[in-house]
Protein backbone atom coordinates (compact mmCIF):
# COMPACT_ATOMS: atom_id res chain seq x y z
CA UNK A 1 12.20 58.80 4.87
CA UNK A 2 8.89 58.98 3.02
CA UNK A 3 10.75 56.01 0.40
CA UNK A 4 11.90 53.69 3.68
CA UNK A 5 8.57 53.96 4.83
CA UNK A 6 7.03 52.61 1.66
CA UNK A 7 9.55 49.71 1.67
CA UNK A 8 8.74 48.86 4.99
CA UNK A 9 5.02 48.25 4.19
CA UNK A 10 6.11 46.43 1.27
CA UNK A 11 7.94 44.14 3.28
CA UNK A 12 4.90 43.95 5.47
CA UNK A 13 2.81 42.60 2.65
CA UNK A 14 5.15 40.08 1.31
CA UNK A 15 5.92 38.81 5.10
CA UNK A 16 3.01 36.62 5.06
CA UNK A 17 3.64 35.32 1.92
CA UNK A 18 7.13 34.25 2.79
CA UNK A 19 6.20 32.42 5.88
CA UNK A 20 3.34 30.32 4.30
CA UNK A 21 6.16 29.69 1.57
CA UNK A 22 8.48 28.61 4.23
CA UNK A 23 6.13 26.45 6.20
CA UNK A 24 4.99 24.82 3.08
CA UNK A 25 8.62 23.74 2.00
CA UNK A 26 9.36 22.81 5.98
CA UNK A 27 5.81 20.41 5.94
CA UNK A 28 7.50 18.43 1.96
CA UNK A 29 10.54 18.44 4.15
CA UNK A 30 8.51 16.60 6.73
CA UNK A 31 10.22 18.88 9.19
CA UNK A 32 7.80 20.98 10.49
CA UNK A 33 4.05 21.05 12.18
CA UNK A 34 1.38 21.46 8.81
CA UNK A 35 -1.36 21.70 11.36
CA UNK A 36 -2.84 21.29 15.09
CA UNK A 37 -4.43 18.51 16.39
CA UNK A 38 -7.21 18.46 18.72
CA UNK A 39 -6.40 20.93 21.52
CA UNK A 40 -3.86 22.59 19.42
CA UNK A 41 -1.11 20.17 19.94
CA UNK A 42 0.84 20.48 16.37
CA UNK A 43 0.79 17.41 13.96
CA UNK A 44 3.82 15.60 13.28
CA UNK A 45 4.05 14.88 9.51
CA UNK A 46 4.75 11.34 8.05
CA UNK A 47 5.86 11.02 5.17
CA UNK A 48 3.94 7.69 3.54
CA UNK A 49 4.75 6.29 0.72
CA UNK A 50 1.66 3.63 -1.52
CA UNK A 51 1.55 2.48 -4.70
CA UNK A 52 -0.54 3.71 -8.04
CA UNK A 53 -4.49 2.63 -8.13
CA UNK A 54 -4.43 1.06 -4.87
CA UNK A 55 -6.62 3.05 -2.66
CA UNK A 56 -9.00 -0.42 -1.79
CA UNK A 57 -5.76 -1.93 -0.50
CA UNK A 58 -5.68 0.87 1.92
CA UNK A 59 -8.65 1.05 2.75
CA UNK A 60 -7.95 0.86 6.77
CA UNK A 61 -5.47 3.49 6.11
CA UNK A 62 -7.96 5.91 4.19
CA UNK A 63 -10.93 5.15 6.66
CA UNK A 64 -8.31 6.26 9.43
CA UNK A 65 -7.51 8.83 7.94
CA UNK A 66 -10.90 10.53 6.84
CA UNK A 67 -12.38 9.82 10.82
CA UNK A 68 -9.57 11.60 12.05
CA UNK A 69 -7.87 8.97 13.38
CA UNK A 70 -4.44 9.86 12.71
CA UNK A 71 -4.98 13.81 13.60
CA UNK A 72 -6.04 12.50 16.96
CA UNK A 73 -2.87 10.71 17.42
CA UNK A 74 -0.97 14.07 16.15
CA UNK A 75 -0.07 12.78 13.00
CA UNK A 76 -0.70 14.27 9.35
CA UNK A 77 -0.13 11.78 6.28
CA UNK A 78 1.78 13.12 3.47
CA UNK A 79 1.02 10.76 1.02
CA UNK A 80 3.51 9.83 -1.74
CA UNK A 81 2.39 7.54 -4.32
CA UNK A 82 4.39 5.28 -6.83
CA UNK A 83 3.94 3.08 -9.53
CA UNK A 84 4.61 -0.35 -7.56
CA UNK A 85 6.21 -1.26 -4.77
CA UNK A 86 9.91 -2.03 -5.90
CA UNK A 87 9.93 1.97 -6.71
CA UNK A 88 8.90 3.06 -3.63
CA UNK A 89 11.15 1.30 -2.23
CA UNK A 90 14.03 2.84 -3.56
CA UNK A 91 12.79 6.20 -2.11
CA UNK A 92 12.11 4.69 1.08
CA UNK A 93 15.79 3.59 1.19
CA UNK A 94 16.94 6.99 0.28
CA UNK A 95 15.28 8.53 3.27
CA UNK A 96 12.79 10.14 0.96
CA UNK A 97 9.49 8.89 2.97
CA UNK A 98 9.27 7.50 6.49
CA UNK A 99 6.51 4.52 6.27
CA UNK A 100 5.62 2.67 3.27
CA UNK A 101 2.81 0.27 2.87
CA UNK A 102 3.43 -1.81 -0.08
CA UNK A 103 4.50 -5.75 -0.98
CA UNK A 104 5.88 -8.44 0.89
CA UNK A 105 7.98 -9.50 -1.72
CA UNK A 106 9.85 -6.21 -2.42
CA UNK A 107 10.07 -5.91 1.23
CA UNK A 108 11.80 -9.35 1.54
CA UNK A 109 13.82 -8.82 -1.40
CA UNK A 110 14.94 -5.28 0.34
CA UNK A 111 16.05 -6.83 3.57
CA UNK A 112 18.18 -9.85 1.41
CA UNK A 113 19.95 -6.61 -0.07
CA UNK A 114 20.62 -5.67 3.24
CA UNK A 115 18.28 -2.93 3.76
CA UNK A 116 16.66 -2.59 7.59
CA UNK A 117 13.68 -1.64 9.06
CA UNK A 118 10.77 -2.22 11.45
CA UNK A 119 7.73 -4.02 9.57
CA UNK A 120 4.73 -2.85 12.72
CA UNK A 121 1.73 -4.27 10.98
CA UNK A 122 -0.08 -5.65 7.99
CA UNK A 123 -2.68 -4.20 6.22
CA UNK A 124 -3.86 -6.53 3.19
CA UNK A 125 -4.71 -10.19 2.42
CA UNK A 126 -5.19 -11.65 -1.11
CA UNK A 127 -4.66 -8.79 -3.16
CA UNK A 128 -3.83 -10.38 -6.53
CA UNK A 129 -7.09 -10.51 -8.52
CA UNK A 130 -6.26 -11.89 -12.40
CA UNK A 131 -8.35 -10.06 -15.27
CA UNK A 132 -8.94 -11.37 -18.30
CA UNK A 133 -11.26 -12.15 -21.38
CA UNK A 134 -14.33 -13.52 -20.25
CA UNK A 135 -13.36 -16.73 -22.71
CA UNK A 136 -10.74 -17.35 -19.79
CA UNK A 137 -12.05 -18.81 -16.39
CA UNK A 138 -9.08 -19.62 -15.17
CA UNK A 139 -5.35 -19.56 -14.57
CA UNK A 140 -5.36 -23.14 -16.37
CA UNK A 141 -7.12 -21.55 -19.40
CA UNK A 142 -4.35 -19.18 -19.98
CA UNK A 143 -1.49 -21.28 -20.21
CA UNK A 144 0.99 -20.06 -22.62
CA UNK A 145 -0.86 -16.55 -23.56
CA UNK A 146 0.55 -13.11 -22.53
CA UNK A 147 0.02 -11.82 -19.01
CA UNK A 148 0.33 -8.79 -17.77
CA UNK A 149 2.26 -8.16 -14.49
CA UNK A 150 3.56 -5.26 -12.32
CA UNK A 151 6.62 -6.55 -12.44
CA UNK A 152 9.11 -8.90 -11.01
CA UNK A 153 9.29 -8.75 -6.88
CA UNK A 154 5.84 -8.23 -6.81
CA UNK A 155 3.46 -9.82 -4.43
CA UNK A 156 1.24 -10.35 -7.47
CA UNK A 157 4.08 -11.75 -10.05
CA UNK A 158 5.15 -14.07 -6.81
CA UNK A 159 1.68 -15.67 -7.21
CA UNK A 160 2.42 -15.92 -11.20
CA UNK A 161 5.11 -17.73 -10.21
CA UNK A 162 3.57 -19.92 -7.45
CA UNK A 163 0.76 -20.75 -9.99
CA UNK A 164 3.54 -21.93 -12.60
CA UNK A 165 5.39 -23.93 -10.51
CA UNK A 166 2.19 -25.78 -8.84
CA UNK A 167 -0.17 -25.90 -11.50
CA UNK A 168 2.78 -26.93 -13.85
CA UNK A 169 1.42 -24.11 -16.46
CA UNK A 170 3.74 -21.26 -18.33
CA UNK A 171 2.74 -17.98 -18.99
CA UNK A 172 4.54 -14.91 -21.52
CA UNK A 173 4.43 -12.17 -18.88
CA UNK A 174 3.99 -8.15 -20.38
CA UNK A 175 5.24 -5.99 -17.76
CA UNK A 176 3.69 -2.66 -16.99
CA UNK A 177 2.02 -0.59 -14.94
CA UNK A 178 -1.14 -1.58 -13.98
CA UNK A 179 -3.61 1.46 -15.00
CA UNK A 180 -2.02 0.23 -18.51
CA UNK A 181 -3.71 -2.92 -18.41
CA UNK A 182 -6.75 -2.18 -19.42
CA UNK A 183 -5.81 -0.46 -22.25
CA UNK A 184 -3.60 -3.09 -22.89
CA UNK A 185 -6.57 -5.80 -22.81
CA UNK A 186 -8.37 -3.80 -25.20
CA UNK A 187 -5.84 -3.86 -27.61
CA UNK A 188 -5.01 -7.71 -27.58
CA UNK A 189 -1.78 -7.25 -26.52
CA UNK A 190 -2.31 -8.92 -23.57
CA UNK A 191 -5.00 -11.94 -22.38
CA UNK A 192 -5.06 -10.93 -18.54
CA UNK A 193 -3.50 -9.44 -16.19
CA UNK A 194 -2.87 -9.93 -12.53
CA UNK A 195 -3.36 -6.40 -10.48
CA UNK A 196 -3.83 -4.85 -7.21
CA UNK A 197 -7.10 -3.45 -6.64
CA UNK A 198 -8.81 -1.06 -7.00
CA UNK A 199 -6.91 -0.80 -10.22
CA UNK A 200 -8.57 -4.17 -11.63
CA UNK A 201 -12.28 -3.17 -10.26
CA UNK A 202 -11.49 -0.31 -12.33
CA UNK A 203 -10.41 -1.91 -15.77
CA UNK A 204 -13.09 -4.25 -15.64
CA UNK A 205 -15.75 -1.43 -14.93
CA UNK A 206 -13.88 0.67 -18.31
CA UNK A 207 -13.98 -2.80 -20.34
CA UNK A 208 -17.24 -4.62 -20.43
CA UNK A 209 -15.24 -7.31 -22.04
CA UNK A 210 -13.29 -8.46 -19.39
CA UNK A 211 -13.98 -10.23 -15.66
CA UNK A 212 -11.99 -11.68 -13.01
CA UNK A 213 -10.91 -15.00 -14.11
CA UNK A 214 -9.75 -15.50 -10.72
CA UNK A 215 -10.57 -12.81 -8.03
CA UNK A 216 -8.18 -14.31 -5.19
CA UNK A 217 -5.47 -15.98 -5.63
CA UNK A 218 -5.15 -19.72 -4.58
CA UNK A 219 -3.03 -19.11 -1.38
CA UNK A 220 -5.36 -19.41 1.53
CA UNK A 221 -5.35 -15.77 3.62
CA UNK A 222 -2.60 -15.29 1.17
CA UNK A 223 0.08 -12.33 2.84
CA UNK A 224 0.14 -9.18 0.73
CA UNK A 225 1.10 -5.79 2.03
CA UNK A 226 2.84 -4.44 5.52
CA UNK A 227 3.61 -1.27 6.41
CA UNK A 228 7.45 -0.96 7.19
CA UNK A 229 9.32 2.30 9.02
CA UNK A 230 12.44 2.69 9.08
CA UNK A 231 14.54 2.46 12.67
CA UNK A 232 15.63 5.88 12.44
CA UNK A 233 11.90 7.59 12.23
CA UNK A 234 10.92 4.64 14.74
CA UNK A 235 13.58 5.66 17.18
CA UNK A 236 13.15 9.34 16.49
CA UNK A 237 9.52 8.73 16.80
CA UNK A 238 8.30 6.00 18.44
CA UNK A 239 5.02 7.80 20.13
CA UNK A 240 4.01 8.49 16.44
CA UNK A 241 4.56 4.73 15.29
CA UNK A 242 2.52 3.53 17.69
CA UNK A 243 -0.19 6.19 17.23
CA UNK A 244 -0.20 5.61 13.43
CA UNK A 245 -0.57 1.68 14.25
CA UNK A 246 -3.86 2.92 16.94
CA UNK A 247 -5.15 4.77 14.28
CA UNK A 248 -5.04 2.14 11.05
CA UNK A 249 -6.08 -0.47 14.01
CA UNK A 250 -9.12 1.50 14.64
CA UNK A 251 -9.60 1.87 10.61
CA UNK A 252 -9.82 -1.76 10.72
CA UNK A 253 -12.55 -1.92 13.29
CA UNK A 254 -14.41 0.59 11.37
CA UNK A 255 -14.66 -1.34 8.35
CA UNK A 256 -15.28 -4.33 10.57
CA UNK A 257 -18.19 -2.96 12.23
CA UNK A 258 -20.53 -0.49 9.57
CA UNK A 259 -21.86 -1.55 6.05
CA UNK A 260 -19.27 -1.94 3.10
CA UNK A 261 -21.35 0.96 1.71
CA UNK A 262 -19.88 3.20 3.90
CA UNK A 263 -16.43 2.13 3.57
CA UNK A 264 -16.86 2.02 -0.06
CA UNK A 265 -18.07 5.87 -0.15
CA UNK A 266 -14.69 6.79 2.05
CA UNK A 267 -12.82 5.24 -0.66
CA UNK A 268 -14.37 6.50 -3.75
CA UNK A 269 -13.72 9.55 -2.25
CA UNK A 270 -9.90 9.32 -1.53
CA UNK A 271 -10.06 8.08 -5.55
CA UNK A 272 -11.57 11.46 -6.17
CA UNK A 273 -13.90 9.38 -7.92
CA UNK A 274 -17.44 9.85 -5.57
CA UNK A 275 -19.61 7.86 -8.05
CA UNK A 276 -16.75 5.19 -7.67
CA UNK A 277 -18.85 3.28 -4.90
CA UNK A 278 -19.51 0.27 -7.15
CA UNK A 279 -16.29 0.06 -8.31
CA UNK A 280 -14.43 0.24 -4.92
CA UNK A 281 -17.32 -2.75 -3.71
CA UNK A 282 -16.18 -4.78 -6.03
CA UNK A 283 -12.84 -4.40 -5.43
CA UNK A 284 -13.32 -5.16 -1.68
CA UNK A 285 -14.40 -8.80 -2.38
CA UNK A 286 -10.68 -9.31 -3.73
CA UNK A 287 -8.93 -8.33 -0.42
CA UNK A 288 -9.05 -8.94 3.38
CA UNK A 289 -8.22 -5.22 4.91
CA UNK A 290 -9.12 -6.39 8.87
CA UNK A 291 -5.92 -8.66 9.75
CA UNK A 292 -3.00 -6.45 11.22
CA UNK A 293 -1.06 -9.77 12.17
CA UNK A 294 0.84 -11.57 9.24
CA UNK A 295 0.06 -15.07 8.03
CA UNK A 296 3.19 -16.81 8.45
CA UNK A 297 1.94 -20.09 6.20
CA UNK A 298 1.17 -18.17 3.22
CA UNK A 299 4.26 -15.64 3.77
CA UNK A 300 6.28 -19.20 3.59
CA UNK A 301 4.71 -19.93 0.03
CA UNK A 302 5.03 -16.58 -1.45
CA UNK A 303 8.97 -15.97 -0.33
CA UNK A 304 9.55 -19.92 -1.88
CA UNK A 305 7.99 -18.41 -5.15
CA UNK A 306 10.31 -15.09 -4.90
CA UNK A 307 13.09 -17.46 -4.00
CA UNK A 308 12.34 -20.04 -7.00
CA UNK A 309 12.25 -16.73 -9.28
CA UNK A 310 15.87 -16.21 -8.30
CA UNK A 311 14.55 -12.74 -6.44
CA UNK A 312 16.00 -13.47 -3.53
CA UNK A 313 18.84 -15.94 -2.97
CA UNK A 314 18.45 -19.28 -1.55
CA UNK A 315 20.02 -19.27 1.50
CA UNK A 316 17.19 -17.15 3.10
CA UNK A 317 14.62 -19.83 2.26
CA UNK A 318 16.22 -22.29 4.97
CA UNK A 319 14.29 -20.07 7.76
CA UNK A 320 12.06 -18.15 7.04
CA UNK A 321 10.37 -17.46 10.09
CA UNK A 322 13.27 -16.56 11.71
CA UNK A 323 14.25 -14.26 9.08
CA UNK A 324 11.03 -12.39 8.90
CA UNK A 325 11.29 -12.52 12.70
CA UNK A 326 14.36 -10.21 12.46
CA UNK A 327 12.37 -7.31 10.67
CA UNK A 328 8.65 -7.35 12.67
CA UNK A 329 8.23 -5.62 15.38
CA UNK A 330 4.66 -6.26 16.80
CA UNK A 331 5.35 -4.31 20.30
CA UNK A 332 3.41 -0.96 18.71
CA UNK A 333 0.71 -3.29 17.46
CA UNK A 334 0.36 -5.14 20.98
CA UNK A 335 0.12 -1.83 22.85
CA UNK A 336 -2.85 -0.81 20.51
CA UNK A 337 -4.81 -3.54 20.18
CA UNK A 338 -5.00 -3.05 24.37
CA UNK A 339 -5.55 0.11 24.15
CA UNK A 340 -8.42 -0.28 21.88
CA UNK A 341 -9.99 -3.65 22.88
CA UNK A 342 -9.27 -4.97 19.83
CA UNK A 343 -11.14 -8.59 18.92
């Protein structure tokens, strides 16, 4: 009796152990509750996939996110973060996150491979900034030298390929991933690079000897970066789709409405880099992050560029409004720009 009675304390001990073991495998599932919300009501955890150094890009998301936003609408992010877009993508198709915010391109390229889902908002203009030596001062300057890139069916390649085919200039693109660059740069392996931010703020701020040669691309309001869902979650879920559109939506009017200071200091912080403010400032003047619509003239000039690079085929460049028409979904996005008076 006396050794039952010491294995049922044992057990005792090691029950609470089990359970936060359990629970903690349920919440990477994204099957279970990993907290409460306001009033207790549990969180529902989306999985959310970004890419590598881009925490500027997101900045509506990250604002959201640190205000509470999101935990007001019941939802907990569970971030997931990959080296570009096309790779997240591939986890995105394998059921592996719910959301994604990432490229148009690679999104566009998806859906002409036949992939569906629901694209509810977007997030980023611009979003190409090109880094080079400060002997280069622009795109013209570097015809025929090496440039780095993140790789083809990128948004930022897509403008690569734009420039080339307008601008009637050739470049030797280096792919890699962009926290490489710098490094890179340094090493002459490359003249410039085109990035996402804040990964370029960043390289220029480790390399005094490099600038923006162009800090926007030259595509007015230029189109970069959605966040997609796929049917099933949106289906399954469509109370939290809409609440994680509210929530970004109300990101955006944050940013909109206090100093870029502020904004900047949420963001260093997500970069767990707090003395990043500078950094993350500069980075800011290289995106628009306060436009949930997307700009259908500049969406037309990027997909031409994927489709002249052979990313997508042809036959989807006859209409492309109607094509992107099949994939967004703007009824979330209507409901919360009402329900937060959004100008």
């Amino acid at each position: 009796m006396h050794f039952l009675d010491r294995l049922w304390q044992r057990w005792l001990h090691l029950l609470p152990r089990l359970a936060g073991a359990l629970l903690a495998l349920a919440i990477a599932l994204g099957i279970a509750p990993a907290a409460s919300a306001q009033g207790g009501k549990p969180l529902t955890v989306v999985r959310l996939g970004d890419e590598i150094g881009s925490e500027a890009d997101y900045a509506n998301i990250w604002v959201a996110e640190a205000m509470g936003y999101y935990a007001q609408e019941g939802i907990k992010i569970d971030r997931h973060t990959f080296n570009n877009g096309p790779e997240g993508l591939l986890h995105f198709a394998n059921g592996e996150i719910d959301m994604i915010a990432a490229g148009l391109a690679p999104f566009m390229e998806m859906a002409a491979r036949g992939q569906n889902f629901k694209m509810v908002m977007s997030v980023t203009k611009y979003n190409a900034p090109l880094v080079g030596a400060k002997k280069y001062n622009s795109y013209k300057d570097l015809d025929g030298q090496k440039v780095g890139s993140p790789g083809l069916g990128t948004v930022q390649d897509a403008v690569l390929t734009y420039v080339e085919n307008t601008q009637h200039l050739k470049f030797q693109r280096l792919f890699a991933k962009v926290s490489d660059f710098a490094v890179m740069a340094e090493k002459g392996e490359i003249a410039a690079f085109i990035s996402w931010e804040p990964a370029a703020a960043t390289a220029i701020q480790q390399n005094p000897a490099l600038h923006y040669v162009a800090q926007r691309p030259p595509i007015a309001n230029a189109e970069s970066l959605e966040v997609i869902v796929s049917p099933a979650f949106a289906k399954a879920h469509p109370d939290v789709v809409e609440g994680f559109v509210k929530a970004t939506l109300r990101g955006m009017q944050f940013i909109k409405s206090n100093p870029p200071e502020k904004v900047a200091e949420i963001v260093a912080k997500k970069m767990n880099s707090p003395s990043g403010v500078p950094v993350v400032l500069n980075a800011m003047n290289s995106i628009v992050v306060t436009d949930p619509r997307v700009d259908m003239p500049s969406t037309r000039i990027i997909l031409k560029a994927v489709i002249d690079a052979k990313k997508i085929p042809e036959s989807f460049g006859r209409d492309i409004d109607g094509w992107m028409n099949q994939y967004i979904d703007y009824s979330y996005l209507d409901k919360a720009e009402k329900s937060v008076n959004w100008k």
